[in-house]
PDB file of N, CA and C in Angstrom:
ATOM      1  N   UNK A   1     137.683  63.369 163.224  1.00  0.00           N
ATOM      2  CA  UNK A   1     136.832  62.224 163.494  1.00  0.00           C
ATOM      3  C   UNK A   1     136.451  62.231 164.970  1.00  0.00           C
ATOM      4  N   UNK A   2     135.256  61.984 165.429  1.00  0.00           N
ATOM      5  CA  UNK A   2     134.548  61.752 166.629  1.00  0.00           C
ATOM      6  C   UNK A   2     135.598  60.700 167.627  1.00  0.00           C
ATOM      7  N   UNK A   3     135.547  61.035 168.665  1.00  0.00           N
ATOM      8  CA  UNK A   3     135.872  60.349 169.978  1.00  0.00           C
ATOM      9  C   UNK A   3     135.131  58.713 169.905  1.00  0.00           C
ATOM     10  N   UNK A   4     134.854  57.738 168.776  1.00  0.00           N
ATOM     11  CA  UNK A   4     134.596  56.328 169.145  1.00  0.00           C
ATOM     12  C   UNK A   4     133.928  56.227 170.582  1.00  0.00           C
ATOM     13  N   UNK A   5     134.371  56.652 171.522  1.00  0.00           N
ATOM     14  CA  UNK A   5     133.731  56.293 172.844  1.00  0.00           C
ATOM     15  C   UNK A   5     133.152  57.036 173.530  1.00  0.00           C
ATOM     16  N   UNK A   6     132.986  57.644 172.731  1.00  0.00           N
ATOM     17  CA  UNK A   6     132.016  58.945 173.354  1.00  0.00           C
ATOM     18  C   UNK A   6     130.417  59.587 171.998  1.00  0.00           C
ATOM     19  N   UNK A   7     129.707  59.482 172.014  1.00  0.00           N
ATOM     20  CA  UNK A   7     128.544  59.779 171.548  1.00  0.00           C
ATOM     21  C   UNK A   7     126.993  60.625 172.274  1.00  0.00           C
ATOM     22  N   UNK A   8     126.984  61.789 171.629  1.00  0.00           N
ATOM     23  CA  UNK A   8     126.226  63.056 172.010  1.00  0.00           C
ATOM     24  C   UNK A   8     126.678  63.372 173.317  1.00  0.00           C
ATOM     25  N   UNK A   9     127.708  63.364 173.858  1.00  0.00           N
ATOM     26  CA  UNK A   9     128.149  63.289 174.977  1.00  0.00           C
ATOM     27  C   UNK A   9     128.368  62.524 176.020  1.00  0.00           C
ATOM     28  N   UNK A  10     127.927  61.607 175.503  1.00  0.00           N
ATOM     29  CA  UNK A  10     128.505  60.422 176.929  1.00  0.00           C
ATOM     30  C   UNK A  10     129.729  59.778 176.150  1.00  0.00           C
ATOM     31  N   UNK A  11     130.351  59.336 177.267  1.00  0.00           N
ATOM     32  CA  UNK A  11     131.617  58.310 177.130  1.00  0.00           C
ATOM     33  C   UNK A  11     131.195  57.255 178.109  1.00  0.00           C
ATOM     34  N   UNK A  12     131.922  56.297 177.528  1.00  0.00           N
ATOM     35  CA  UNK A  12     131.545  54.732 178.008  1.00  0.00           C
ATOM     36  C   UNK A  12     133.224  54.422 178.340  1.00  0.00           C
ATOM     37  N   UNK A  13     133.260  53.355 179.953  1.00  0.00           N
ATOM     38  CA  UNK A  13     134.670  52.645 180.129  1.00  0.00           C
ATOM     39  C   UNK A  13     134.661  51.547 179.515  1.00  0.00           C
ATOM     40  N   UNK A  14     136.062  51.374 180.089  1.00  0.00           N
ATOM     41  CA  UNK A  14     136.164  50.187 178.895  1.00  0.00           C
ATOM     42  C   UNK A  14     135.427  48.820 179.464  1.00  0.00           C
ATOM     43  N   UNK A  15     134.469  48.334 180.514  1.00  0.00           N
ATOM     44  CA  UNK A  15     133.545  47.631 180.683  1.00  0.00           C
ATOM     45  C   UNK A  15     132.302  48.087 180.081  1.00  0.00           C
ATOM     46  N   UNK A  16     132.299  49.435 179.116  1.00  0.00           N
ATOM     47  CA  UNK A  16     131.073  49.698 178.424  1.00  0.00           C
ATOM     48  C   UNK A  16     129.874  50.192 179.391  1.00  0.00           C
ATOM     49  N   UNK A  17     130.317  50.685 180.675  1.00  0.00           N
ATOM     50  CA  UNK A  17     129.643  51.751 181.206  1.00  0.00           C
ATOM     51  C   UNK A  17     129.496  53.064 181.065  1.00  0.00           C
ATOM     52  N   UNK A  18     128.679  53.764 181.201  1.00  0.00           N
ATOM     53  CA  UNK A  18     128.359  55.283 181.154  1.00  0.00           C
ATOM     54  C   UNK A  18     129.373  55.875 182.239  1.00  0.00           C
ATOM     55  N   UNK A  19     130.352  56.509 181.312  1.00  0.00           N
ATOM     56  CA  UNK A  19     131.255  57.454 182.513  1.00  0.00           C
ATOM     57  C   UNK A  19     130.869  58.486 182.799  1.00  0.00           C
ATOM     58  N   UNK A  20     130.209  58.450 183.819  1.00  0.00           N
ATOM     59  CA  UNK A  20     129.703  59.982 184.538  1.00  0.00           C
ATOM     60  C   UNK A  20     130.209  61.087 184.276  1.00  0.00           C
ATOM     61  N   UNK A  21     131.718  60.975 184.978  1.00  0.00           N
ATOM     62  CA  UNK A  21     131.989  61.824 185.456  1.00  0.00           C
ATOM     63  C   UNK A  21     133.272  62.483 184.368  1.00  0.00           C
ATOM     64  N   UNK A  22     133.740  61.472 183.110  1.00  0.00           N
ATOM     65  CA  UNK A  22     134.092  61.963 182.071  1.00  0.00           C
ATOM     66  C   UNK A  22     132.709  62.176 180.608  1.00  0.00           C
ATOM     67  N   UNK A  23     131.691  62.293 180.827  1.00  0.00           N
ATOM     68  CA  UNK A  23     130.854  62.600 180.083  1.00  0.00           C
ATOM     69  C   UNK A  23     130.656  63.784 180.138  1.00  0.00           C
ATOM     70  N   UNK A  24     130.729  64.696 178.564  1.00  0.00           N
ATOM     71  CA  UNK A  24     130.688  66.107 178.713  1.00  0.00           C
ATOM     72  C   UNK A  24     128.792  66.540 178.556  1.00  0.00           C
ATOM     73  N   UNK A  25     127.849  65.374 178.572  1.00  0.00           N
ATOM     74  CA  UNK A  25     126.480  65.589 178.623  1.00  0.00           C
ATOM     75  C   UNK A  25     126.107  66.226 179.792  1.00  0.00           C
ATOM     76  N   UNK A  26     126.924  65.520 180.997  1.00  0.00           N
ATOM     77  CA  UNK A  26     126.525  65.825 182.149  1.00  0.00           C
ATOM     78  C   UNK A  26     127.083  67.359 182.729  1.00  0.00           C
ATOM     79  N   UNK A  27     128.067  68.138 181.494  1.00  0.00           N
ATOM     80  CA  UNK A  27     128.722  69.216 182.206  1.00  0.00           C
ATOM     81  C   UNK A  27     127.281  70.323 181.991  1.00  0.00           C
ATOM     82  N   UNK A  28     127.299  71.390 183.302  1.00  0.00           N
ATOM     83  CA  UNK A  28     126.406  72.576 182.914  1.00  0.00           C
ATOM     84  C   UNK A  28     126.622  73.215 181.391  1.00  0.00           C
ATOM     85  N   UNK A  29     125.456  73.334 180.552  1.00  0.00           N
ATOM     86  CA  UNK A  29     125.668  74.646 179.326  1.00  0.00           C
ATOM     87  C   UNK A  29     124.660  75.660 179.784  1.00  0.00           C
ATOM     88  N   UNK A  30     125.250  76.776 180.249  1.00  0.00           N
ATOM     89  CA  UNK A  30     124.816  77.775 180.585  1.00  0.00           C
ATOM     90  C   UNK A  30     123.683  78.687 179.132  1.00  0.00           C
ATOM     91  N   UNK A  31     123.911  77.931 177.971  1.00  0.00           N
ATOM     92  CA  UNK A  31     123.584  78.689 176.715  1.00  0.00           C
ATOM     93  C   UNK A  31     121.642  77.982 176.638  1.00  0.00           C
ATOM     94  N   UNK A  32     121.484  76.400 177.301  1.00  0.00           N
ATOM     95  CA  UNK A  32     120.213  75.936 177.860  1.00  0.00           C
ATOM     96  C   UNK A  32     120.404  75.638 178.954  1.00  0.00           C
ATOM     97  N   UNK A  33     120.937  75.346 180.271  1.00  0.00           N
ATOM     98  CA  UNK A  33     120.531  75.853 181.254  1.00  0.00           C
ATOM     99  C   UNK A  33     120.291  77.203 182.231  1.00  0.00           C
ATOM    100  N   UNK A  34     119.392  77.590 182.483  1.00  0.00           N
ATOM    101  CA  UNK A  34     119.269  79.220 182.314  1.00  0.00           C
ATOM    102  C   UNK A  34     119.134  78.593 184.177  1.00  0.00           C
ATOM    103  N   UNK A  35     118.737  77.581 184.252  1.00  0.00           N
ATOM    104  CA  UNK A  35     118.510  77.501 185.886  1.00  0.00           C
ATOM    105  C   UNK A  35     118.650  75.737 186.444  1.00  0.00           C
ATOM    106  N   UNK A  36     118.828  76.134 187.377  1.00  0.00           N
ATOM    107  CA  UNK A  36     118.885  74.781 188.253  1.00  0.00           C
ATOM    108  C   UNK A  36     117.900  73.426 187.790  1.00  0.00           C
ATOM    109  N   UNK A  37     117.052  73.794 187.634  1.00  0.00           N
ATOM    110  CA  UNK A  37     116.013  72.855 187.430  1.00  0.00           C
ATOM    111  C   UNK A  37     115.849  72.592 185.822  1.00  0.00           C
ATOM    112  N   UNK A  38     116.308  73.678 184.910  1.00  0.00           N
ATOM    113  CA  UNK A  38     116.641  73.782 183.040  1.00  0.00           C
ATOM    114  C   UNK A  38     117.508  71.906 183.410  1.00  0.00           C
ATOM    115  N   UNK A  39     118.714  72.500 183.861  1.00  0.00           N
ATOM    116  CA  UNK A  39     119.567  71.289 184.223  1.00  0.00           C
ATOM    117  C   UNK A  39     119.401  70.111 184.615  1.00  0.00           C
ATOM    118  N   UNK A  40     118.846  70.133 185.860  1.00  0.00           N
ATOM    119  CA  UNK A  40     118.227  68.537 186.363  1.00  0.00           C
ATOM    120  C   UNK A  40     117.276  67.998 185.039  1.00  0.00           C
ATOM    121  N   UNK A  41     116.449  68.990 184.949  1.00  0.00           N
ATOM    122  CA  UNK A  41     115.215  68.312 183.677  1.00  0.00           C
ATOM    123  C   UNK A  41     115.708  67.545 182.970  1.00  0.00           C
ATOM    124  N   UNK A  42     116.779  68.483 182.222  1.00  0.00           N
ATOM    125  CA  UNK A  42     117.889  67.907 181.078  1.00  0.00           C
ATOM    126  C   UNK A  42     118.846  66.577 181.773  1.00  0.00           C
ATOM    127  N   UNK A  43     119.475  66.371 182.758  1.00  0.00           N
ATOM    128  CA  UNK A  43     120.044  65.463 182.113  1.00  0.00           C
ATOM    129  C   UNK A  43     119.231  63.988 183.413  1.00  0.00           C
ATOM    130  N   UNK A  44     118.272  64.101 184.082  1.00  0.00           N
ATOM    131  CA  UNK A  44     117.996  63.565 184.865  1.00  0.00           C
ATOM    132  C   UNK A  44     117.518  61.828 184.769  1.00  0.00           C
ATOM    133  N   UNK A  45     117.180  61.479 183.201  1.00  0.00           N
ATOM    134  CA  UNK A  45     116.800  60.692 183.027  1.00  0.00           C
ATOM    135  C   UNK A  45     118.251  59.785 182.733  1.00  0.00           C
ATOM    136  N   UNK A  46     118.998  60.693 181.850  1.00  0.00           N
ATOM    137  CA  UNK A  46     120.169  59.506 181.663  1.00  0.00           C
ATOM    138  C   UNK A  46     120.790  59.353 182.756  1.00  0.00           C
ATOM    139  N   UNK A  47     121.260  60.550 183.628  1.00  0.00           N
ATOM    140  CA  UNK A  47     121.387  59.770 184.869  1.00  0.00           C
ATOM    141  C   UNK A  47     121.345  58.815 185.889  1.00  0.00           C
ATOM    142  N   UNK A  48     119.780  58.873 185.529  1.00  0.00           N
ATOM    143  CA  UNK A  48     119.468  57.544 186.841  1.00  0.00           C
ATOM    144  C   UNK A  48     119.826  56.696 185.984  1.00  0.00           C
ATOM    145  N   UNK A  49     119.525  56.513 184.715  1.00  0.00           N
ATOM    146  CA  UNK A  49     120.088  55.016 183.653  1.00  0.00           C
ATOM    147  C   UNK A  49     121.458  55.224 183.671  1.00  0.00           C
ATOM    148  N   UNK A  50     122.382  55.580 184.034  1.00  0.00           N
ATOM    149  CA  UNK A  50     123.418  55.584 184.048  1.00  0.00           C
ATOM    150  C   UNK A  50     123.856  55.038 185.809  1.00  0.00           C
ATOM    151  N   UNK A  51     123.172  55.366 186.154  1.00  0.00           N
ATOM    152  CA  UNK A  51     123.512  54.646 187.674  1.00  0.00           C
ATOM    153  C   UNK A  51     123.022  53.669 187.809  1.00  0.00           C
ATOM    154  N   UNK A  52     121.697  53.498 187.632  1.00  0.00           N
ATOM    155  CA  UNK A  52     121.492  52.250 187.752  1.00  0.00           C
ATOM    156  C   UNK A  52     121.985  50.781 186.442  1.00  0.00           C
ATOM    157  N   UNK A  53     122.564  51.389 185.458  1.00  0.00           N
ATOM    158  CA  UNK A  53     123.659  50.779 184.863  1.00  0.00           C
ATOM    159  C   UNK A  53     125.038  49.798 185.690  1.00  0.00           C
ATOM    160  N   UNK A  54     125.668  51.596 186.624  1.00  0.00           N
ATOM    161  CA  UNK A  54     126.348  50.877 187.515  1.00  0.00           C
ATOM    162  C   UNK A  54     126.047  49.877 188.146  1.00  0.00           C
ATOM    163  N   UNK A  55     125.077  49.971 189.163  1.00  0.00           N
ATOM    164  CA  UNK A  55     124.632  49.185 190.024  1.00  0.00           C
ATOM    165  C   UNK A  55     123.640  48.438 190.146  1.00  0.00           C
ATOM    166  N   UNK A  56     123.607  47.692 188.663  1.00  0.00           N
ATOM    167  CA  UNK A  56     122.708  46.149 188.168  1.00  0.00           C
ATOM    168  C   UNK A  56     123.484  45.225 188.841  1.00  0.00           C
ATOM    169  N   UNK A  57     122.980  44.254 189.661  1.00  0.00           N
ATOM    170  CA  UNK A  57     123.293  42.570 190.019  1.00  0.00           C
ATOM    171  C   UNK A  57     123.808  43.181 191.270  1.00  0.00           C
ATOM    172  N   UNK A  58     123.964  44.465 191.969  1.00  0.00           N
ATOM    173  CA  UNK A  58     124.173  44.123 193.222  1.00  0.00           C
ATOM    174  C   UNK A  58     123.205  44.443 194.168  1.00  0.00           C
ATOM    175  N   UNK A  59     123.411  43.673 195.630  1.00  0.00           N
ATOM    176  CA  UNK A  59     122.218  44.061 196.388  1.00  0.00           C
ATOM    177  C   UNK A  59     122.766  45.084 197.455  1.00  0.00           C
ATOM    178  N   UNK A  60     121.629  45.583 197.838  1.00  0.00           N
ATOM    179  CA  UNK A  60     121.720  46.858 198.921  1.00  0.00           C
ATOM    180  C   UNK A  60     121.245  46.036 200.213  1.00  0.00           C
ATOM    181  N   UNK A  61     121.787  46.461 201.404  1.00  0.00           N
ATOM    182  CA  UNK A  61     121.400  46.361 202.474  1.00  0.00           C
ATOM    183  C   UNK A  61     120.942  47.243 203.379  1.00  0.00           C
ATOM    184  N   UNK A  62     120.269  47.246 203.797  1.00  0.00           N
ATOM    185  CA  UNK A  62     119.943  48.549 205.412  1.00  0.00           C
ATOM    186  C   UNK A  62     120.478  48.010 206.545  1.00  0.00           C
ATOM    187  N   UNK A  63     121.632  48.376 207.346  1.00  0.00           N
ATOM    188  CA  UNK A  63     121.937  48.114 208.478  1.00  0.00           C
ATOM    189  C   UNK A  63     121.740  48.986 209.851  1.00  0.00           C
ATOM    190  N   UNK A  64     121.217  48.494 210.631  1.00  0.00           N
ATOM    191  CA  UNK A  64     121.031  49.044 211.839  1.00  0.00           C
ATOM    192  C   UNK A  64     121.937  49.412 212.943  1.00  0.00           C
ATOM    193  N   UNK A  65     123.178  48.359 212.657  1.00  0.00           N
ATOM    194  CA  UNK A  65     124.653  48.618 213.342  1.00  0.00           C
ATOM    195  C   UNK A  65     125.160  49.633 212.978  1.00  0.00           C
ATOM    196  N   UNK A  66     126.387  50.124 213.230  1.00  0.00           N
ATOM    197  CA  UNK A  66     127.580  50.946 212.978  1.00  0.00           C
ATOM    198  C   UNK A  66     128.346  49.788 212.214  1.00  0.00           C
TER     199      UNK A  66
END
């Protein structure tokens, strides 16, 4: 039986975020990525939805200090 928390390769924590960095979507497959850019193409979109997942409701600042 399938991993429940994990689907086509992503895994979700237990706040029901996209775990990056335990998601096996995001690992290289050398069998379709033949190159650098095969790769980015592929997983670039869930990515940014996966980050910007993380980082809904908070704000960014630019600071000019140290």
């Amino acid at each position: 039986m399938a991993d429940p928390e994990t689907e086509y390769g992503l895994t979700w924590d237990k706040d029901g975020l996209t775990d990056i960095l335990r998601s096996t979507f995001f690992d290289v497959n050398p069998r379709i990525d033949h190159t650098v850019e095969d790769y980015l193409e592929r997983i670039m979109d869930t990515l940014v939805e996966a980050i910007n997942e993380h980082f809904e409701g908070i704000e960014w600042r630019i600071s000019t200090t140290p």
